[in-house]
N, C-alpha and C. Protein backbone atom coordinates (compact mmCIF):
# COMPACT_ATOMS: atom_id res chain seq x y z
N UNK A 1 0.84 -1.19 0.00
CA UNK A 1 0.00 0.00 0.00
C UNK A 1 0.88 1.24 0.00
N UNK A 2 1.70 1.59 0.73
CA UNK A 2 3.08 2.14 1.13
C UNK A 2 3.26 2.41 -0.63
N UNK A 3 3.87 1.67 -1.22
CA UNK A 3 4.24 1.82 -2.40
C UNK A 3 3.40 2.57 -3.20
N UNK A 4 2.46 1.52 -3.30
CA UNK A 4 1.38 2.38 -4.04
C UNK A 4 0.54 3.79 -4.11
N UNK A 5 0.75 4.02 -2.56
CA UNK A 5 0.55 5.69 -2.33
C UNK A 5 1.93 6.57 -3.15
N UNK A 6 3.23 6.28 -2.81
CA UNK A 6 4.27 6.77 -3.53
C UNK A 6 3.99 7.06 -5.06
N UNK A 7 4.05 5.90 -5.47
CA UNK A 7 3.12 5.89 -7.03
C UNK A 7 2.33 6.56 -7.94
N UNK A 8 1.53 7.00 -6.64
CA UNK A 8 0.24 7.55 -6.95
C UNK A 8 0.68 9.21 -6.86
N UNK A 9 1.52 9.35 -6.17
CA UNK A 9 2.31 11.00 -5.75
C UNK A 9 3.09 11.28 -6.94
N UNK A 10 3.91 10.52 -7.41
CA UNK A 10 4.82 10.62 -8.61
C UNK A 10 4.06 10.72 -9.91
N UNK A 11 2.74 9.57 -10.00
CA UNK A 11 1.99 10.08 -11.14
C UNK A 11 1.24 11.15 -11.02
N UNK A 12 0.88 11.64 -10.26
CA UNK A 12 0.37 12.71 -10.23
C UNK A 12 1.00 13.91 -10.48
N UNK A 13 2.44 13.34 -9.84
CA UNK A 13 3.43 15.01 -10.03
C UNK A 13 3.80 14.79 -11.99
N UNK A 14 4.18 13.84 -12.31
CA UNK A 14 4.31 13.37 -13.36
C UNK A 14 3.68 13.56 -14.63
N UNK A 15 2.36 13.10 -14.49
CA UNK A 15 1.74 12.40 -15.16
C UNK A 15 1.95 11.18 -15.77
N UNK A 16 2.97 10.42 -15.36
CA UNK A 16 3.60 9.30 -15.53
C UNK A 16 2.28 7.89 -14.88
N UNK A 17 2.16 7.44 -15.50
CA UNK A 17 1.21 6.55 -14.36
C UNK A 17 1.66 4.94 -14.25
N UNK A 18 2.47 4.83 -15.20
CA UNK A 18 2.94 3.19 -15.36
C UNK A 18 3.59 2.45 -14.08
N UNK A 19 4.24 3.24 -13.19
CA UNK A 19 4.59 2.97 -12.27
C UNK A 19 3.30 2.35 -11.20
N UNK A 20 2.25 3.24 -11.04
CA UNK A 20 1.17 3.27 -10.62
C UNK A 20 0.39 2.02 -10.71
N UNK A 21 0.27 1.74 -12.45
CA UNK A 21 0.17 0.64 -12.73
C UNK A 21 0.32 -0.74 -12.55
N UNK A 22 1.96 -0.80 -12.58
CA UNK A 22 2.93 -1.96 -11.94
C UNK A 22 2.37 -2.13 -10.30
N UNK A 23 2.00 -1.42 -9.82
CA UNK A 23 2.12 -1.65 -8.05
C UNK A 23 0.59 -2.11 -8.33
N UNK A 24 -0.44 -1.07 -8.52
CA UNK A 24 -1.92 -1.76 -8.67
C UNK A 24 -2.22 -3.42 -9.02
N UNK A 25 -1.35 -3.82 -10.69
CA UNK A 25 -1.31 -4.91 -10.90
C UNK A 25 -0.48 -5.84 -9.53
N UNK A 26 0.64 -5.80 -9.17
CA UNK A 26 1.03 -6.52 -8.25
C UNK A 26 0.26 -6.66 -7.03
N UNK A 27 -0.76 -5.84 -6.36
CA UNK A 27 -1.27 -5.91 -5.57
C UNK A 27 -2.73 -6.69 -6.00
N UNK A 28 -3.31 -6.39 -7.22
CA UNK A 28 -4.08 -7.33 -7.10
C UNK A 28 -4.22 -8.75 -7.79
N UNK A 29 -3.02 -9.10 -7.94
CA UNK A 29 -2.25 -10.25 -8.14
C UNK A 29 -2.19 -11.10 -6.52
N UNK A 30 -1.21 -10.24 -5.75
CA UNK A 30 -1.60 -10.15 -4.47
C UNK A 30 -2.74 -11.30 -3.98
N UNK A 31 -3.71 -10.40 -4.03
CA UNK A 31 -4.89 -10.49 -3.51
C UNK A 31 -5.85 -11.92 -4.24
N UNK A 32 -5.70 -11.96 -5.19
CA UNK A 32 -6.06 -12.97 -5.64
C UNK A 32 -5.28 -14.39 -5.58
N UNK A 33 -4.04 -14.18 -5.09
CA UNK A 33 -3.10 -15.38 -4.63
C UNK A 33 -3.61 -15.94 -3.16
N UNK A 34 -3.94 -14.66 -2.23
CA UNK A 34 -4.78 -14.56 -1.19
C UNK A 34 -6.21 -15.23 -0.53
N UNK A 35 -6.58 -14.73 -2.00
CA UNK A 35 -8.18 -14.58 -1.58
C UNK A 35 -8.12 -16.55 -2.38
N UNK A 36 -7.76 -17.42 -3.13
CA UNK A 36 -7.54 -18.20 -3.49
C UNK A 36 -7.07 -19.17 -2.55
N UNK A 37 -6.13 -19.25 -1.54
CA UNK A 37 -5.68 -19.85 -0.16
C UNK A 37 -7.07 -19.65 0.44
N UNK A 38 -7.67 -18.65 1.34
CA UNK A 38 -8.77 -18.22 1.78
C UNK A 38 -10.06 -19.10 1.43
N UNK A 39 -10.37 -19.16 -0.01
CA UNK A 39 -10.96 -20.09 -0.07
C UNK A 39 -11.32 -21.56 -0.03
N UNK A 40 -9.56 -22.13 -0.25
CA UNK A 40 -9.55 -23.46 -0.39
C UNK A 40 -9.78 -23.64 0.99
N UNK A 41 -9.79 -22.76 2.00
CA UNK A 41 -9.36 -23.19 3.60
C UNK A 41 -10.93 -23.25 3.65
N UNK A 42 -11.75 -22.50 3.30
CA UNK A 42 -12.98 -22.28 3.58
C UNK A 42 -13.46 -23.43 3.38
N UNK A 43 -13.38 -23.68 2.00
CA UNK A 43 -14.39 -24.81 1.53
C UNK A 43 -13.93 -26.19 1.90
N UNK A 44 -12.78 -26.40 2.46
CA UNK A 44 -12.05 -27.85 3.31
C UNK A 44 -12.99 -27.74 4.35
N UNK A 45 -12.96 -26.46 4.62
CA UNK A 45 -13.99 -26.52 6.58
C UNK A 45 -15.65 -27.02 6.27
N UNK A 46 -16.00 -26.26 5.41
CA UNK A 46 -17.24 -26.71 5.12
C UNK A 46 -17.55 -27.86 4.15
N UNK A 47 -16.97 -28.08 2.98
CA UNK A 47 -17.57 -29.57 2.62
C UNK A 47 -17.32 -30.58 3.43
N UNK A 48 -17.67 -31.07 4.51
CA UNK A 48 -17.78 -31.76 5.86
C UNK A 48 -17.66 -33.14 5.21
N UNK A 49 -18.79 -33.15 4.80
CA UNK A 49 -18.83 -34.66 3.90
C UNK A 49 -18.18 -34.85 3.21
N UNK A 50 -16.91 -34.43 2.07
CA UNK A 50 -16.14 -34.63 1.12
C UNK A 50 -16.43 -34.90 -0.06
N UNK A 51 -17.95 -34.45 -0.05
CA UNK A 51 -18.81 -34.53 -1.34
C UNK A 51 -18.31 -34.09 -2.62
N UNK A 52 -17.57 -32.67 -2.45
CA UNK A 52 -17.34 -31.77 -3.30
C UNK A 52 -18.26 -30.76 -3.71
N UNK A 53 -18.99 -30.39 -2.77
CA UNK A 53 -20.34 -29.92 -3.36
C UNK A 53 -20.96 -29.19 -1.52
N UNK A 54 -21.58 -27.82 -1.80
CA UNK A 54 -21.94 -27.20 -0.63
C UNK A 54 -23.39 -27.04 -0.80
N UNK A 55 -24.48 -26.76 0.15
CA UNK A 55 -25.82 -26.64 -0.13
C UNK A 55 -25.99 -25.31 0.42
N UNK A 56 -26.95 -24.59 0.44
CA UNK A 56 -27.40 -23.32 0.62
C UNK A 56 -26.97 -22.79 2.31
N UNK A 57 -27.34 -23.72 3.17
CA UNK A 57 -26.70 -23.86 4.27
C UNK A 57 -25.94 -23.66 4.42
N UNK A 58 -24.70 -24.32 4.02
CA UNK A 58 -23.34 -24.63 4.25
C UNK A 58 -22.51 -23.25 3.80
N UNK A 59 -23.56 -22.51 2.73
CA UNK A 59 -22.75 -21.49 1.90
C UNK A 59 -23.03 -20.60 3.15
N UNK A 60 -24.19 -20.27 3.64
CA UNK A 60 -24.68 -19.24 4.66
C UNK A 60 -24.05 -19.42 5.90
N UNK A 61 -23.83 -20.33 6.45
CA UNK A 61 -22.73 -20.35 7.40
C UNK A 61 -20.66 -19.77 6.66
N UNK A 62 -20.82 -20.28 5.61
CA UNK A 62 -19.30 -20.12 4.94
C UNK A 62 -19.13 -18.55 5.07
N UNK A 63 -20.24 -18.05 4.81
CA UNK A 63 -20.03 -16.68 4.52
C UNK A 63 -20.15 -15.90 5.57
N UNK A 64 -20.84 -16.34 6.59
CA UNK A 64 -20.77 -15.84 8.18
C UNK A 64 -18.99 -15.84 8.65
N UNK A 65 -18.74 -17.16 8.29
CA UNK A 65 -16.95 -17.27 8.58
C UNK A 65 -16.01 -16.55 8.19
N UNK A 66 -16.48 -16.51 6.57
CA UNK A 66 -15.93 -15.13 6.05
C UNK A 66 -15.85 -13.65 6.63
N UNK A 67 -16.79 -13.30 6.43
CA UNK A 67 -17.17 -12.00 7.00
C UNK A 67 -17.13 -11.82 8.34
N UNK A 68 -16.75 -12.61 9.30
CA UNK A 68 -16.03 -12.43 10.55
C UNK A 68 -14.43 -12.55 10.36
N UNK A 69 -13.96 -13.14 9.47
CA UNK A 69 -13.03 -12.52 9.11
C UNK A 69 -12.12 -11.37 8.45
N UNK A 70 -13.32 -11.50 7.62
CA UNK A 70 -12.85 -9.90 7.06
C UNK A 70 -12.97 -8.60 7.94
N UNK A 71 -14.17 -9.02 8.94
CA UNK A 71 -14.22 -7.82 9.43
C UNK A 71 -12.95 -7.40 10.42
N UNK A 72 -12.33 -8.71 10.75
CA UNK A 72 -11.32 -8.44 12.27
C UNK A 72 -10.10 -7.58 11.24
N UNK A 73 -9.80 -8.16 10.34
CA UNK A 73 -9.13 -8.32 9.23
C UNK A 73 -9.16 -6.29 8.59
N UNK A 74 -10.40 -6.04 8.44
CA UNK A 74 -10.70 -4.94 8.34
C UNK A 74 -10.52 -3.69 9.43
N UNK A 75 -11.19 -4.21 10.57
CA UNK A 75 -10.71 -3.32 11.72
C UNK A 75 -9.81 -3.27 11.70
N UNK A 76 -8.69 -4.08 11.69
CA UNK A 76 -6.91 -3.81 12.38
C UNK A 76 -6.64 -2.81 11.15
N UNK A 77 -6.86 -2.97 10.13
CA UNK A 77 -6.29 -1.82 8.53
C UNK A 77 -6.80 -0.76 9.28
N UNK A 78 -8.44 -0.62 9.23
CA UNK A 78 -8.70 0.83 9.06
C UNK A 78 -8.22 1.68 10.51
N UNK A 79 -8.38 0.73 11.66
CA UNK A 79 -7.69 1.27 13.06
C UNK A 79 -6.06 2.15 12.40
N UNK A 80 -5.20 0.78 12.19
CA UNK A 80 -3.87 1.58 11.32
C UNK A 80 -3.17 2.54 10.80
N UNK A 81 -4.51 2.44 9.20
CA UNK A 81 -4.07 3.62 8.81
C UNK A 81 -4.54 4.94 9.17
N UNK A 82 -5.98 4.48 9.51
CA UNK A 82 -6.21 5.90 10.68
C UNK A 82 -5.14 6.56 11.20
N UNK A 83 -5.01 5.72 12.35
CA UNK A 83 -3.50 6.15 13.16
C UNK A 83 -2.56 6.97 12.88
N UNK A 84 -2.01 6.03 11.42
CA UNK A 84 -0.97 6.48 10.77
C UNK A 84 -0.92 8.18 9.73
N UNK A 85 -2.07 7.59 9.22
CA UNK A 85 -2.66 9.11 8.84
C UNK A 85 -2.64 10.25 9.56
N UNK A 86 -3.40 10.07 10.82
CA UNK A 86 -3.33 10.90 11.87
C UNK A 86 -1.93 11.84 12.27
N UNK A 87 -1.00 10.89 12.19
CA UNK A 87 -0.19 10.50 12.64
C UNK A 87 0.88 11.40 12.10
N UNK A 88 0.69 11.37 10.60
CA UNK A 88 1.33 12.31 9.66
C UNK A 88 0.87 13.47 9.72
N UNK A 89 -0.66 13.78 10.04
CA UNK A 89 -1.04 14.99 9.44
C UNK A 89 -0.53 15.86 10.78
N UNK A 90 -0.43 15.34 12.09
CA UNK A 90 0.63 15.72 13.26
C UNK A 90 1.66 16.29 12.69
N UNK A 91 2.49 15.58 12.41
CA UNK A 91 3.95 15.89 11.74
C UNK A 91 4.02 16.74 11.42
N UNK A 92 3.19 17.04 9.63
CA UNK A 92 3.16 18.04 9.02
C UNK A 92 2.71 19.16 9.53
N UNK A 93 2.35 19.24 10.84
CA UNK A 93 1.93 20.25 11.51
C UNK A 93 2.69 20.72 12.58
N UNK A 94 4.00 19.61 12.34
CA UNK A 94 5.26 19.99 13.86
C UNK A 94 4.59 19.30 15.10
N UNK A 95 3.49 18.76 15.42
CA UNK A 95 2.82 17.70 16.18
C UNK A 95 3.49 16.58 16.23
N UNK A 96 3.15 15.72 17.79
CA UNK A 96 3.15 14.56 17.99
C UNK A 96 2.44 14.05 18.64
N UNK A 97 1.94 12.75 18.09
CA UNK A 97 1.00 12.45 19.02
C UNK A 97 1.51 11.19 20.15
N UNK A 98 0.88 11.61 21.57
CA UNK A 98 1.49 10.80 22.79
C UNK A 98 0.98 9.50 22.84
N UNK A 99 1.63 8.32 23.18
CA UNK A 99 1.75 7.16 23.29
C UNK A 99 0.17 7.21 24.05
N UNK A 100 -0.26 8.03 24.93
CA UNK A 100 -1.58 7.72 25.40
C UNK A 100 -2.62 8.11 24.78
N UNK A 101 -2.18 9.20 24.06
CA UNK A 101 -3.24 9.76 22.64
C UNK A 101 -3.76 8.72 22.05
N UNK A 102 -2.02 7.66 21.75
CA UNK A 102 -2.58 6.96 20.26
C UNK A 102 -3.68 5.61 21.08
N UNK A 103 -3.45 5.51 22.26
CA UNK A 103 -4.16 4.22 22.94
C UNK A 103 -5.60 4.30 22.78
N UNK A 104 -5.78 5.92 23.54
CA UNK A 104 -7.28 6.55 23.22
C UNK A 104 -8.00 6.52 21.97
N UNK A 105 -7.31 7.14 20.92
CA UNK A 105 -7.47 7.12 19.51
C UNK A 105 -7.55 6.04 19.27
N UNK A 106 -6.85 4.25 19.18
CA UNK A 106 -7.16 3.38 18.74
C UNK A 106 -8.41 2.77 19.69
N UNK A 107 -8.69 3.18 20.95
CA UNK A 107 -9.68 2.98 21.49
C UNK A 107 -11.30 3.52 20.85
N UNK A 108 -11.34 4.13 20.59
CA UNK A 108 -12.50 5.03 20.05
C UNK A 108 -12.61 4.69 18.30
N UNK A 109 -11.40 4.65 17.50
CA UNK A 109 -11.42 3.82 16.11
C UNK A 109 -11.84 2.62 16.52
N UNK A 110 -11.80 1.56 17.59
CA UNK A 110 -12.09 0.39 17.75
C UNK A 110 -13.44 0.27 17.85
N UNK A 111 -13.71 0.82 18.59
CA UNK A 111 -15.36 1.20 19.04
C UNK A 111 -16.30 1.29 17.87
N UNK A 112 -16.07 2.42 17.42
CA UNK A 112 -16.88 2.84 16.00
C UNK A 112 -16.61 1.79 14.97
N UNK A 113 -15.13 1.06 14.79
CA UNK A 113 -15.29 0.02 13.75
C UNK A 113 -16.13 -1.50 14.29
N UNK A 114 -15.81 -1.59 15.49
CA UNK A 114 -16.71 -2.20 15.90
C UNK A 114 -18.11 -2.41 15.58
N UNK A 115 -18.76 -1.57 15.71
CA UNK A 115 -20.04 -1.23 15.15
C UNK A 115 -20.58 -1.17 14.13
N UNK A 116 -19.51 -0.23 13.77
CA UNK A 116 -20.07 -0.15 11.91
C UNK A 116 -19.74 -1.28 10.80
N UNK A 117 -19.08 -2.19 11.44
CA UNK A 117 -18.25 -3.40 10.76
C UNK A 117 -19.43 -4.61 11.24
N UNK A 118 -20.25 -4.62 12.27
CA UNK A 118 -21.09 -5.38 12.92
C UNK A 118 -21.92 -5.41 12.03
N UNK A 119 -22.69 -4.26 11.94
CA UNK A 119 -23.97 -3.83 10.93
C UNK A 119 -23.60 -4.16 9.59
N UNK A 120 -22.44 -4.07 8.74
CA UNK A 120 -22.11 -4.43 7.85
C UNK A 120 -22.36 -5.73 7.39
N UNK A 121 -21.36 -6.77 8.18
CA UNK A 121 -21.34 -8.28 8.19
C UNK A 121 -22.83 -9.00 8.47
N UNK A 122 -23.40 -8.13 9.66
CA UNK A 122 -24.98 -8.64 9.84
C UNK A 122 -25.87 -8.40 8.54
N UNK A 123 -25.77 -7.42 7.70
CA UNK A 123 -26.40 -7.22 6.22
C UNK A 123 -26.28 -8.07 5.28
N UNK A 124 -24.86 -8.26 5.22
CA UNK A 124 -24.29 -8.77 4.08
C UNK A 124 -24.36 -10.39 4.75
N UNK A 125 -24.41 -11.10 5.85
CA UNK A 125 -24.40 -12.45 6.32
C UNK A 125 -26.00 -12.88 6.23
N UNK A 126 -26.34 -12.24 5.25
CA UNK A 126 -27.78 -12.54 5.64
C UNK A 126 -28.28 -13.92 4.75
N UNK A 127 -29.80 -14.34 5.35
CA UNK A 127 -29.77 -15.85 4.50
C UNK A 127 -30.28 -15.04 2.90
N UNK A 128 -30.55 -14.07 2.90
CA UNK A 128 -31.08 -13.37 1.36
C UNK A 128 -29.71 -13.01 0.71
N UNK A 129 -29.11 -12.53 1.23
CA UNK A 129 -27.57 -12.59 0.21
C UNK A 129 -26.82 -13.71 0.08
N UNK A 130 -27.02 -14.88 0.91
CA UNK A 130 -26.07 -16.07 0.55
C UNK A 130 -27.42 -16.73 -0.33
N UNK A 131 -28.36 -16.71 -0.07
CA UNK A 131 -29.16 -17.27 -1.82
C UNK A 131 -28.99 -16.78 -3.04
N UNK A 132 -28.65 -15.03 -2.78
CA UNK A 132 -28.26 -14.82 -4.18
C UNK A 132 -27.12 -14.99 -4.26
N UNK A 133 -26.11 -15.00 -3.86
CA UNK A 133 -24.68 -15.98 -4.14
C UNK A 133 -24.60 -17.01 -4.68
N UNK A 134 -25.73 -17.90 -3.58
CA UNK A 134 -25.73 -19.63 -4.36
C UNK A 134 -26.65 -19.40 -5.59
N UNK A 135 -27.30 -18.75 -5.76
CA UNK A 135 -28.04 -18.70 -6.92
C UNK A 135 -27.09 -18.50 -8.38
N UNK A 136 -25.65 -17.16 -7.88
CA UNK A 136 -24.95 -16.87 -8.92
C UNK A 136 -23.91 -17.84 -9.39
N UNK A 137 -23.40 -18.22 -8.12
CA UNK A 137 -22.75 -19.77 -8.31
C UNK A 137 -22.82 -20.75 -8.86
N UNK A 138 -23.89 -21.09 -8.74
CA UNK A 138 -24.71 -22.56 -9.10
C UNK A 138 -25.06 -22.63 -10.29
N UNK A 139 -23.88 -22.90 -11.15
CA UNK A 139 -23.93 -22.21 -12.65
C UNK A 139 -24.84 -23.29 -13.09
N UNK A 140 -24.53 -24.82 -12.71
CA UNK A 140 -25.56 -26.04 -13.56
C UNK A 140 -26.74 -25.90 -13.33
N UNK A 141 -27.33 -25.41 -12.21
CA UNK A 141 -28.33 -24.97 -11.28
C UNK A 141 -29.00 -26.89 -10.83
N UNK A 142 -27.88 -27.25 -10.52
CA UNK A 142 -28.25 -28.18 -9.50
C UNK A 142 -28.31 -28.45 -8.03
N UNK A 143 -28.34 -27.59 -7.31
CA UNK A 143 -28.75 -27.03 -5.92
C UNK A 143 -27.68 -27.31 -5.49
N UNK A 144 -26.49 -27.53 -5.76
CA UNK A 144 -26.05 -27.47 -5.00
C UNK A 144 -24.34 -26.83 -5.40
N UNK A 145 -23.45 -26.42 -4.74
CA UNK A 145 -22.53 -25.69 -5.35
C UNK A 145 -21.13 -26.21 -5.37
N UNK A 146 -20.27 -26.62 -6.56
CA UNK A 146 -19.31 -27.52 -6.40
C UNK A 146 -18.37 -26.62 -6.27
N UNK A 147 -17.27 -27.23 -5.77
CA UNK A 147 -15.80 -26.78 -6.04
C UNK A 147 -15.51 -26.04 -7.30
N UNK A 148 -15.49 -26.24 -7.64
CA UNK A 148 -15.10 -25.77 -8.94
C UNK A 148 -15.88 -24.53 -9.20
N UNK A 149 -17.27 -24.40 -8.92
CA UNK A 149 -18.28 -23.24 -9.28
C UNK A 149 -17.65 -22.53 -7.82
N UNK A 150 -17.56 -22.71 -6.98
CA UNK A 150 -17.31 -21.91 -5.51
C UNK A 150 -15.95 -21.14 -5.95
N UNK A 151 -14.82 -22.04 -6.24
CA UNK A 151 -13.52 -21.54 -6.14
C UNK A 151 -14.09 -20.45 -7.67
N UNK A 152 -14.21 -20.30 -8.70
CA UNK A 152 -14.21 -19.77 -9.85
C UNK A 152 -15.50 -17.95 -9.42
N UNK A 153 -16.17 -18.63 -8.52
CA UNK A 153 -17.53 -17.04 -8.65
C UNK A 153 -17.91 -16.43 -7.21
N UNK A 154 -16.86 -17.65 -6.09
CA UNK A 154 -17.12 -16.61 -5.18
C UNK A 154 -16.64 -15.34 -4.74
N UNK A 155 -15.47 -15.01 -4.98
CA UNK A 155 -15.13 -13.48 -5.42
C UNK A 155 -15.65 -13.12 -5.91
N UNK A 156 -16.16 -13.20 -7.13
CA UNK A 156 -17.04 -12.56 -7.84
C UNK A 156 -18.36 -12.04 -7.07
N UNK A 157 -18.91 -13.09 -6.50
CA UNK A 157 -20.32 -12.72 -5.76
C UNK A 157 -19.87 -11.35 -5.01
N UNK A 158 -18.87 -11.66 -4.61
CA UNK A 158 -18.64 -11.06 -3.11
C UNK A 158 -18.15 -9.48 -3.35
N UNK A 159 -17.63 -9.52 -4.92
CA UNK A 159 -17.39 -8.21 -5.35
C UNK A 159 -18.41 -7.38 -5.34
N UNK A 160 -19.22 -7.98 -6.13
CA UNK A 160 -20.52 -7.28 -6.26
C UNK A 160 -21.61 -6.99 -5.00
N UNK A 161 -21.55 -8.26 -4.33
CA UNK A 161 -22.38 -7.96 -2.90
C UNK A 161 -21.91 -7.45 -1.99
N UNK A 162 -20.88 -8.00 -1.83
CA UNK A 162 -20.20 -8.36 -0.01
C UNK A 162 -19.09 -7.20 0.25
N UNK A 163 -18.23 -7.52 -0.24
CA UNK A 163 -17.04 -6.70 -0.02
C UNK A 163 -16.04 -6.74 -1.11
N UNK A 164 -15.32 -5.44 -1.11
CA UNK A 164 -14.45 -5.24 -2.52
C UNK A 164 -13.59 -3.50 -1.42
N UNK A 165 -12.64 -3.59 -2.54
CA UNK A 165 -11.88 -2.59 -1.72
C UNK A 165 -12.33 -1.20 -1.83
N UNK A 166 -13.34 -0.79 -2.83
CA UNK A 166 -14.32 0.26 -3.03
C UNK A 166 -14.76 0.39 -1.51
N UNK A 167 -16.32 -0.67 -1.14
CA UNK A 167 -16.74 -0.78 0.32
C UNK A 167 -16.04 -0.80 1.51
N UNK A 168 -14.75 -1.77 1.05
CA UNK A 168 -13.81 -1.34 2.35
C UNK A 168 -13.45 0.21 2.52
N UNK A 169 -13.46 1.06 1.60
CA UNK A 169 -13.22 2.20 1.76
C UNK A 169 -14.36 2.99 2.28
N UNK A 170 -15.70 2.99 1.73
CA UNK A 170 -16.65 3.56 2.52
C UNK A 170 -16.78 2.84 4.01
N UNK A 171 -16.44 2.02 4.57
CA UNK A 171 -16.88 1.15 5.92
C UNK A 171 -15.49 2.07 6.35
N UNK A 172 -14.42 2.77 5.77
CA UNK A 172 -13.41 2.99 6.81
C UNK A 172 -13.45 4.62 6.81
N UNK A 173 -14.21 5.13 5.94
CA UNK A 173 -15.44 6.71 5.82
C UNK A 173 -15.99 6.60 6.92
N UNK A 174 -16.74 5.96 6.94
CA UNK A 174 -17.92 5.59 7.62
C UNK A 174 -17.53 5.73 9.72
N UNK A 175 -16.19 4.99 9.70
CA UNK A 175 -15.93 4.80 11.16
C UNK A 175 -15.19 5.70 11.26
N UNK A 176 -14.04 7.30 10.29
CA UNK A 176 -14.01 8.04 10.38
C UNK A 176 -14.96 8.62 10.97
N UNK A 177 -15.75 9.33 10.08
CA UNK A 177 -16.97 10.00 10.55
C UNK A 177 -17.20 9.53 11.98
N UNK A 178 -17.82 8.68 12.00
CA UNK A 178 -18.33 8.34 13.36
C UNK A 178 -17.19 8.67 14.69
N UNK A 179 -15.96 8.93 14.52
CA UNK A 179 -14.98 8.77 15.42
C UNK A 179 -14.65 10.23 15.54
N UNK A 180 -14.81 10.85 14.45
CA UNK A 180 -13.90 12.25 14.21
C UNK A 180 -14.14 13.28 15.45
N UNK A 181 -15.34 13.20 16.05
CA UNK A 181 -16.10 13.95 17.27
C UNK A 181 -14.60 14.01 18.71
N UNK A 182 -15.06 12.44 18.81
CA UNK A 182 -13.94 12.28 19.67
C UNK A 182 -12.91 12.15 19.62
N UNK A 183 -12.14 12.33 18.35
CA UNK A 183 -10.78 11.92 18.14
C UNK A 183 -10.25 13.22 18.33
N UNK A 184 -11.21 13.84 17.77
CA UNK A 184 -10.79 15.60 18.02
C UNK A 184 -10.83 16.35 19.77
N UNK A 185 -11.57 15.72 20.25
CA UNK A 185 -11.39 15.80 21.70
C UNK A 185 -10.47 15.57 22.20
N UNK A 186 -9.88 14.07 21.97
CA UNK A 186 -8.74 13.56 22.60
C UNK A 186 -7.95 15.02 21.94
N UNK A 187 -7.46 15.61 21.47
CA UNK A 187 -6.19 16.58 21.38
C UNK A 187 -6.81 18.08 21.98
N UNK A 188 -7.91 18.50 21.93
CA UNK A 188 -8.38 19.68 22.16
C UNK A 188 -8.37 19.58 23.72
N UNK A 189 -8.49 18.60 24.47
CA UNK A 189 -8.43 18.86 25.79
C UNK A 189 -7.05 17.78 26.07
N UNK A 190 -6.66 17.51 25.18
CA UNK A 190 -4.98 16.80 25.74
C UNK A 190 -5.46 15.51 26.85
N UNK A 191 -6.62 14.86 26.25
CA UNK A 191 -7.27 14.20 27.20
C UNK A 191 -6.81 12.49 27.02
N UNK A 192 -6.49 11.89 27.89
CA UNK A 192 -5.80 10.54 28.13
C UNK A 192 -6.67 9.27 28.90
């Protein structure tokens, strides 16, 4: 990510963007090397039976597993770069922020992602979005969803429904906002 912000500074000063490019592609190369492990782990846990094949059930629980992962997964990033952000815009201001600041601050980012990451996963874990998943999946439309259809469209579903790094960005808007009240407190009263 690191990189890719750099990237993004140089093409801009530039207009150069290929660089930009190279890091985007590697990252979501990345991610799909990722999200590919992720799944095989998933679908070992849930095809129980060794059928090769998941039922509507099995997907609606899978995706509960998921999305408790993503979300922990999510909190620790957006807590982070919060932080880090924060962190800089200190700097650039001849600021620092105190070891008890940042405790408070990740206390109160925790809170709000907490929440807003709850409501999220509770939406998106629902038994109406894992039917339309298995519905998009289930390319033979034989009720039930194989390996092969799971590993090949569940990213896909999940782009479109669930989560993608677009939404991760509004869910880490989102616990901004909600935090900014008190984050701004913690420095206006130097409060610990």
């Amino acid at each position: 990510i690191k990189k890719i912000l750099e990237a993004q500074k140089k093409a801009y000063a530039s207009g150069d963007k290929s660089e930009l490019e190279k890091f985007k592609n590697e990252e979501t190369e990345r991610k799909r090397i990722a999200n590919a492990l992720a799944l095989e782990t998933l679908w070992k846990r849930f095809d129980v039976d060794g059928n090769g094949a998941i039922d509507h059930d099995e997907l609606l629980e899978l995706l509960k597993v998921y999305l408790l992962t993503a979300s922990y997964w999510l909190q620790k990033t957006i807590v982070d770069q919060a932080v880090k952000r924060l962190k800089a815009e200190l700097a650039d201001g001849g600021n620092k922020m105190t070891d008890s600041q940042e405790d408070h601050v990740k206390s109160v980012l925790n809170k709000h992602a907490t929440n807003v990451l709850k409501a999220w996963s509770d939406a998106k874990g629902s038994p109406q979005v894992a039917q339309k998943m298995f519905q998009t999946m289930d390319k033979n439309n034989d009720g039930t969803v194989e390996k092969s259809e799971f590993m090949q469209h569940f990213m896909d579903s999940l782009e479109s429904d669930v989560c993608c790094s677009e939404k991760s960005r509004v869910i880490a808007k989102n616990v901004a906002k909600a935090s900014k009240k008190e984050i701004a407190w913690i420095f206006k009263s130097n409060a610990v």
